[in-house]
Structures are given as structure tokens and as C-alpha cells.
C-alpha atoms as a PDB file:
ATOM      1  CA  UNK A   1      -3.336  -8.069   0.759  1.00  0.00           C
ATOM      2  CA  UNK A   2      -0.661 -10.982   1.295  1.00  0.00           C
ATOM      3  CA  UNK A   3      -0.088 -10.307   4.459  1.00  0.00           C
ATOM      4  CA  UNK A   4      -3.643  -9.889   5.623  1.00  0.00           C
ATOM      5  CA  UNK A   5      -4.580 -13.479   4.004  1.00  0.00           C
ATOM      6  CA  UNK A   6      -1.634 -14.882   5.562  1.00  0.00           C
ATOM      7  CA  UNK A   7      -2.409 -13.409   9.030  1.00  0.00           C
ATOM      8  CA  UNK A   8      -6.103 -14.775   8.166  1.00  0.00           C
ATOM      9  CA  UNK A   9      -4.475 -18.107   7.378  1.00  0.00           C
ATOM     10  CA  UNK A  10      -2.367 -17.826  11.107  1.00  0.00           C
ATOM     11  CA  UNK A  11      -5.536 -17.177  13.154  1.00  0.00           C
ATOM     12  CA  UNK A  12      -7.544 -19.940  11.577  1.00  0.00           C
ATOM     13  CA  UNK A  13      -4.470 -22.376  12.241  1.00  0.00           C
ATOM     14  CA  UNK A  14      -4.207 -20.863  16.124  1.00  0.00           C
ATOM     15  CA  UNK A  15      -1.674 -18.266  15.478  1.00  0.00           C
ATOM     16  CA  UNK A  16      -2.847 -15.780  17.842  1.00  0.00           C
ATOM     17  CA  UNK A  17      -0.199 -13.450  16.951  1.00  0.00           C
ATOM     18  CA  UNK A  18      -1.749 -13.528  13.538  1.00  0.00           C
ATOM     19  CA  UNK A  19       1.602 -13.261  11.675  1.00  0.00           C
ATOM     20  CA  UNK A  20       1.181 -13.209   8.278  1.00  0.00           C
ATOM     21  CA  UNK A  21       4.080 -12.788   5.527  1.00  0.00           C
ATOM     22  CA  UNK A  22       5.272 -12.001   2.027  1.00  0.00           C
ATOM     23  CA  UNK A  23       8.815 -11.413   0.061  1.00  0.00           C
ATOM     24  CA  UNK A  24       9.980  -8.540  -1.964  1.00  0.00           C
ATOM     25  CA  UNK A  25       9.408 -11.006  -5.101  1.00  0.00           C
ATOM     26  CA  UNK A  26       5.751 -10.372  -4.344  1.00  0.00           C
ATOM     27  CA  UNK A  27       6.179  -6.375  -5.038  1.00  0.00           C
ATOM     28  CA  UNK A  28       6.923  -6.981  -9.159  1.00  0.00           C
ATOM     29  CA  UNK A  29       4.429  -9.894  -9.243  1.00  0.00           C
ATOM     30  CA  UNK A  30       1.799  -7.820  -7.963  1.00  0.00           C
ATOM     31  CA  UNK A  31       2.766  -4.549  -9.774  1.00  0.00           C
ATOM     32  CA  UNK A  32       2.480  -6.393 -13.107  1.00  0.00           C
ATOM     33  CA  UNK A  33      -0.913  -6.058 -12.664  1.00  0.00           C
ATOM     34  CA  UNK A  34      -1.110  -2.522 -13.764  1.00  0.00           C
ATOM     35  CA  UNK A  35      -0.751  -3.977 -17.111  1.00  0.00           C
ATOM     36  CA  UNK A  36      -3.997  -5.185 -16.708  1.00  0.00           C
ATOM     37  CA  UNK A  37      -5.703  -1.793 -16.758  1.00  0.00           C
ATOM     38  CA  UNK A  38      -6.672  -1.841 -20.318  1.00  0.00           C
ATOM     39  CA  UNK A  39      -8.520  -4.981 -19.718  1.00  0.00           C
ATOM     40  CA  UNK A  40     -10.018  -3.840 -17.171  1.00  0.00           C
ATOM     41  CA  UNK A  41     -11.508  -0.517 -19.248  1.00  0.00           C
ATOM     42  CA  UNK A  42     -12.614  -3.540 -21.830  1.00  0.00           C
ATOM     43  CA  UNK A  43     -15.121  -5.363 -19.660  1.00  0.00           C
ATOM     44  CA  UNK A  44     -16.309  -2.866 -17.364  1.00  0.00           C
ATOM     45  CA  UNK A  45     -19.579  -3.234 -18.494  1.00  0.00           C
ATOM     46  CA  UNK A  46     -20.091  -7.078 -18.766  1.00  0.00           C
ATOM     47  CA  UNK A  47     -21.357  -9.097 -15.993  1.00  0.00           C
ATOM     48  CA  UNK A  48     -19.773  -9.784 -12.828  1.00  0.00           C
ATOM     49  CA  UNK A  49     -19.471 -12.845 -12.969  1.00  0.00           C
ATOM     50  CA  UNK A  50     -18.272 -13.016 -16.346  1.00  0.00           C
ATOM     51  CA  UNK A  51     -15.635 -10.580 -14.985  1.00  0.00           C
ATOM     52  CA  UNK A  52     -14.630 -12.142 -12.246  1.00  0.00           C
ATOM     53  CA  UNK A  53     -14.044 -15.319 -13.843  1.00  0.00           C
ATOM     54  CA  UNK A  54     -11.826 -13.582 -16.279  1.00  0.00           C
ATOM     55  CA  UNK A  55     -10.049 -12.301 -13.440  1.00  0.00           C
ATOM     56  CA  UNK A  56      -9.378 -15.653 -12.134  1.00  0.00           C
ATOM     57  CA  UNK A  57      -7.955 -17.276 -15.445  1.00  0.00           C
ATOM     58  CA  UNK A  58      -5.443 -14.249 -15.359  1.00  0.00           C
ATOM     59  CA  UNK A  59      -4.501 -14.148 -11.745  1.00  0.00           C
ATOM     60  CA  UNK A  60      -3.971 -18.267 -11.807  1.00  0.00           C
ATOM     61  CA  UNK A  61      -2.013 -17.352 -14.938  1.00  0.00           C
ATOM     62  CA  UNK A  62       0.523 -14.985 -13.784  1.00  0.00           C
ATOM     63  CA  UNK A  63       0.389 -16.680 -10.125  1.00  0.00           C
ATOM     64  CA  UNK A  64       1.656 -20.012 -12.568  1.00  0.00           C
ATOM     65  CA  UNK A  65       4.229 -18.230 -14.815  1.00  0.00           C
ATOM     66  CA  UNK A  66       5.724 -16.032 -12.346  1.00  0.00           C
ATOM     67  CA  UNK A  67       6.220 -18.893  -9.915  1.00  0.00           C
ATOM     68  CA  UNK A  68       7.199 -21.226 -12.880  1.00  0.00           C
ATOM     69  CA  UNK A  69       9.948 -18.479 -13.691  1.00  0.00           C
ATOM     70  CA  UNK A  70      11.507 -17.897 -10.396  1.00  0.00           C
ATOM     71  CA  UNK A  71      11.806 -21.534  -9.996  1.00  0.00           C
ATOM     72  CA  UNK A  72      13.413 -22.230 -13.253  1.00  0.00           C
ATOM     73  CA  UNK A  73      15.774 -19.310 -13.535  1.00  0.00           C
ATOM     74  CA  UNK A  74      16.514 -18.630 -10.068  1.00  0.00           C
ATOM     75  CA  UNK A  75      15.574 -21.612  -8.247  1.00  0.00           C
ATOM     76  CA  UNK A  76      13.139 -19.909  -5.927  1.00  0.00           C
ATOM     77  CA  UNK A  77       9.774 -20.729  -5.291  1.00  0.00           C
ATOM     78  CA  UNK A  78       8.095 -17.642  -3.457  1.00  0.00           C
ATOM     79  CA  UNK A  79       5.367 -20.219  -2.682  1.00  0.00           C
ATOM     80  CA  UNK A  80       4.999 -23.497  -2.516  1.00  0.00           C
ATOM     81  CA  UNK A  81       0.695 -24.841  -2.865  1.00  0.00           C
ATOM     82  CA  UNK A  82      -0.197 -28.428  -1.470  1.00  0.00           C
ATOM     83  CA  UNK A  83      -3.366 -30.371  -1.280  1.00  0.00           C
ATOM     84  CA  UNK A  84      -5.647 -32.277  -3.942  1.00  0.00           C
ATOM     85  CA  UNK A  85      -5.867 -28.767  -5.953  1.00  0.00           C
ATOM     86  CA  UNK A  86      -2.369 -27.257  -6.322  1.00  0.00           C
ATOM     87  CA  UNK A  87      -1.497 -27.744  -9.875  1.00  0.00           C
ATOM     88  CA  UNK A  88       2.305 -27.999 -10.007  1.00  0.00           C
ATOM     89  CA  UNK A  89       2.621 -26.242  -6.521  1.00  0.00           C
ATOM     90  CA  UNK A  90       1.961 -23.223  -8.354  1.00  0.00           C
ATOM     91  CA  UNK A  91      -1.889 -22.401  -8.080  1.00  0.00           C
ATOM     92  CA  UNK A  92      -4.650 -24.059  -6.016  1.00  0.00           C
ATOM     93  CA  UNK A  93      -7.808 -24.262  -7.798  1.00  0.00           C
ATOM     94  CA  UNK A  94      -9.814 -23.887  -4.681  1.00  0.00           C
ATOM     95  CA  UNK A  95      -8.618 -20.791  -4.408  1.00  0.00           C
ATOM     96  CA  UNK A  96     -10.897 -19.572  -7.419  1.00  0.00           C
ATOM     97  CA  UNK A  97     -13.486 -17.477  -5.070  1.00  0.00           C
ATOM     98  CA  UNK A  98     -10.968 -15.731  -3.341  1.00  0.00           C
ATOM     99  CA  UNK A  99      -9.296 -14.519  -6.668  1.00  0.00           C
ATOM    100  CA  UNK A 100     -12.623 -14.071  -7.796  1.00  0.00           C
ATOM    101  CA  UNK A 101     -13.707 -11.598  -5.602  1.00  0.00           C
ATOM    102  CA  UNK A 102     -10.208  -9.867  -5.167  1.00  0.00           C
ATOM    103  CA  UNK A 103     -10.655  -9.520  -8.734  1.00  0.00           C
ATOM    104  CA  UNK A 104     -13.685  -7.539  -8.537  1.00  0.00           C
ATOM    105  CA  UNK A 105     -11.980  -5.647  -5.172  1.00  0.00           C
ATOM    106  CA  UNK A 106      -9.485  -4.463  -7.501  1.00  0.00           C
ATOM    107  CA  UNK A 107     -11.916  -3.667 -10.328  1.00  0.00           C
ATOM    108  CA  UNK A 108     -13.999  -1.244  -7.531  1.00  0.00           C
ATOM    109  CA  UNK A 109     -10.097   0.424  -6.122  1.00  0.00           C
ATOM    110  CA  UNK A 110      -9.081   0.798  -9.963  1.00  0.00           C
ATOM    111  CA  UNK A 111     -12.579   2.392 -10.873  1.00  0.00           C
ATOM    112  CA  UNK A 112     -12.217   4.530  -7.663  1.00  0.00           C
ATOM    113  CA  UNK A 113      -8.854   5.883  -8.511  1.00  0.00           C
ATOM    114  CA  UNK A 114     -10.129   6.565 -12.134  1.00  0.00           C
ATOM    115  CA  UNK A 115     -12.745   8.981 -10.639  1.00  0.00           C
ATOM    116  CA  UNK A 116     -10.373  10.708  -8.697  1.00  0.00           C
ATOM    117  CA  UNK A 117      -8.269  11.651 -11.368  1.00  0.00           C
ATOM    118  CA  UNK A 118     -11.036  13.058 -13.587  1.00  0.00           C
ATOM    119  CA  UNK A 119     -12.154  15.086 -10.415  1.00  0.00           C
ATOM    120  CA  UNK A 120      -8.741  16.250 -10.302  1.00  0.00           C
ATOM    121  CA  UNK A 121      -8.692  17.662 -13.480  1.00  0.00           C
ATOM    122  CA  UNK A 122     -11.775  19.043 -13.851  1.00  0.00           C
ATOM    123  CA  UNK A 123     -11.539  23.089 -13.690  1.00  0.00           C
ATOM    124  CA  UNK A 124     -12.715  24.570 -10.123  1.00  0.00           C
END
């Protein structure tokens, strides 16, 4: 998903190679959100929108403490946000409807997956 928005990011700047880019840091980021499968099972049923702004909170939250970590105990920063909405260099609140909607994205894959495993194990 990184790498497509980056590539996205390239070809709006001219990049016609559309290079886009990521670090291994990004792997356990991104795989903590399987911790988030309980929530997900919570709110399946409320509104969208309602969903996908709880979706956003949490993203900008683990977007802020993971960054916040690796730059305090390992002086890293994976990323590094500018402009009038970064907060800290850490998250960009205009990047809200993007999280948003990968939110929900993620809500559809995770329900999808869900349904394949209970088709698995139902008998033949």
C-alpha cells in the first residue's frame, strides 16, 4: 500500500518512473494492526462513517507513537511530514480521507478473509 501511494505521490510530482518506497520498519508498524481485529468485530455494524473515523483516530495514533518511538529510542524517523498539517512531523491531518477510506479497505479485506475461513471449514 506504501509503495503504491508513494509511486502515486512520484507521478503527481513528474516521476514518470513512478518510484515509490518504504523500509523494513514499515513491516512491524503495519503488522501491529492485526491487533486491531477485535475492534474491528466490535463495530462492524455501526455506520461507516462512524467507522471510518474511528479508523482514523487509531491509524494517526499508531502512525504518531510508532514514529515518536523510533525517533526517541533509535533516532530514526521512518518519515518525516511537512506542511501547515503535520503535527510534530509525525501525522498530517490532511491526510484524514485517505486513512479514512483505507480504513474501510481494510475493514472489506479483513471481512473477506473472515468468510474464507468459515468456507474453509465448513464440511463438503
Amino acid at each position: 500500500m506504501e509503495i503504491i501511494w508513494t509511486g502515486m505521490g512520484s507521478l503527481i510530482s513528474g516521476d514518470k518512473y513512478l518510484e515509490g518506497f518504504t523500509n523494513l520498519w514499515m513491516f512491524f508498524i503495519y503488522g501491529s494492526a492485526v491487533f486491531l481485529e477485535p475492534l474491528h468485530d466490535i463495530i462492524r455494524e455501526w455506520r461507516w462513517i462512524y467507522r471510518g473515523l474511528i479508523w482514523v483516530v487509531i491509524i494517526w495514533g499508531m502512525e504518531y507513537t510508532s514514529g515518536f518511538l523510533m525517533g526517541n529510542i533509535l533516532g530514526i524517523y521512518p518519515w518525516a511530514y511537512t506542511g501547515p498539517f503535520a503535527v510534530d512531523g509525525l501525522v498530517r491531518l490532511d491526510f484524514a480521507p485517505a486513512w479514512l477510506v483505507a480504513g474501510l479497505v481494510f475493514e472489506r479485506i479483513h471481512y473477506a478473509m473472515d468468510m474464507y475461513q468459515t468456507a474453509r471449514r465448513q464440511p463438503q
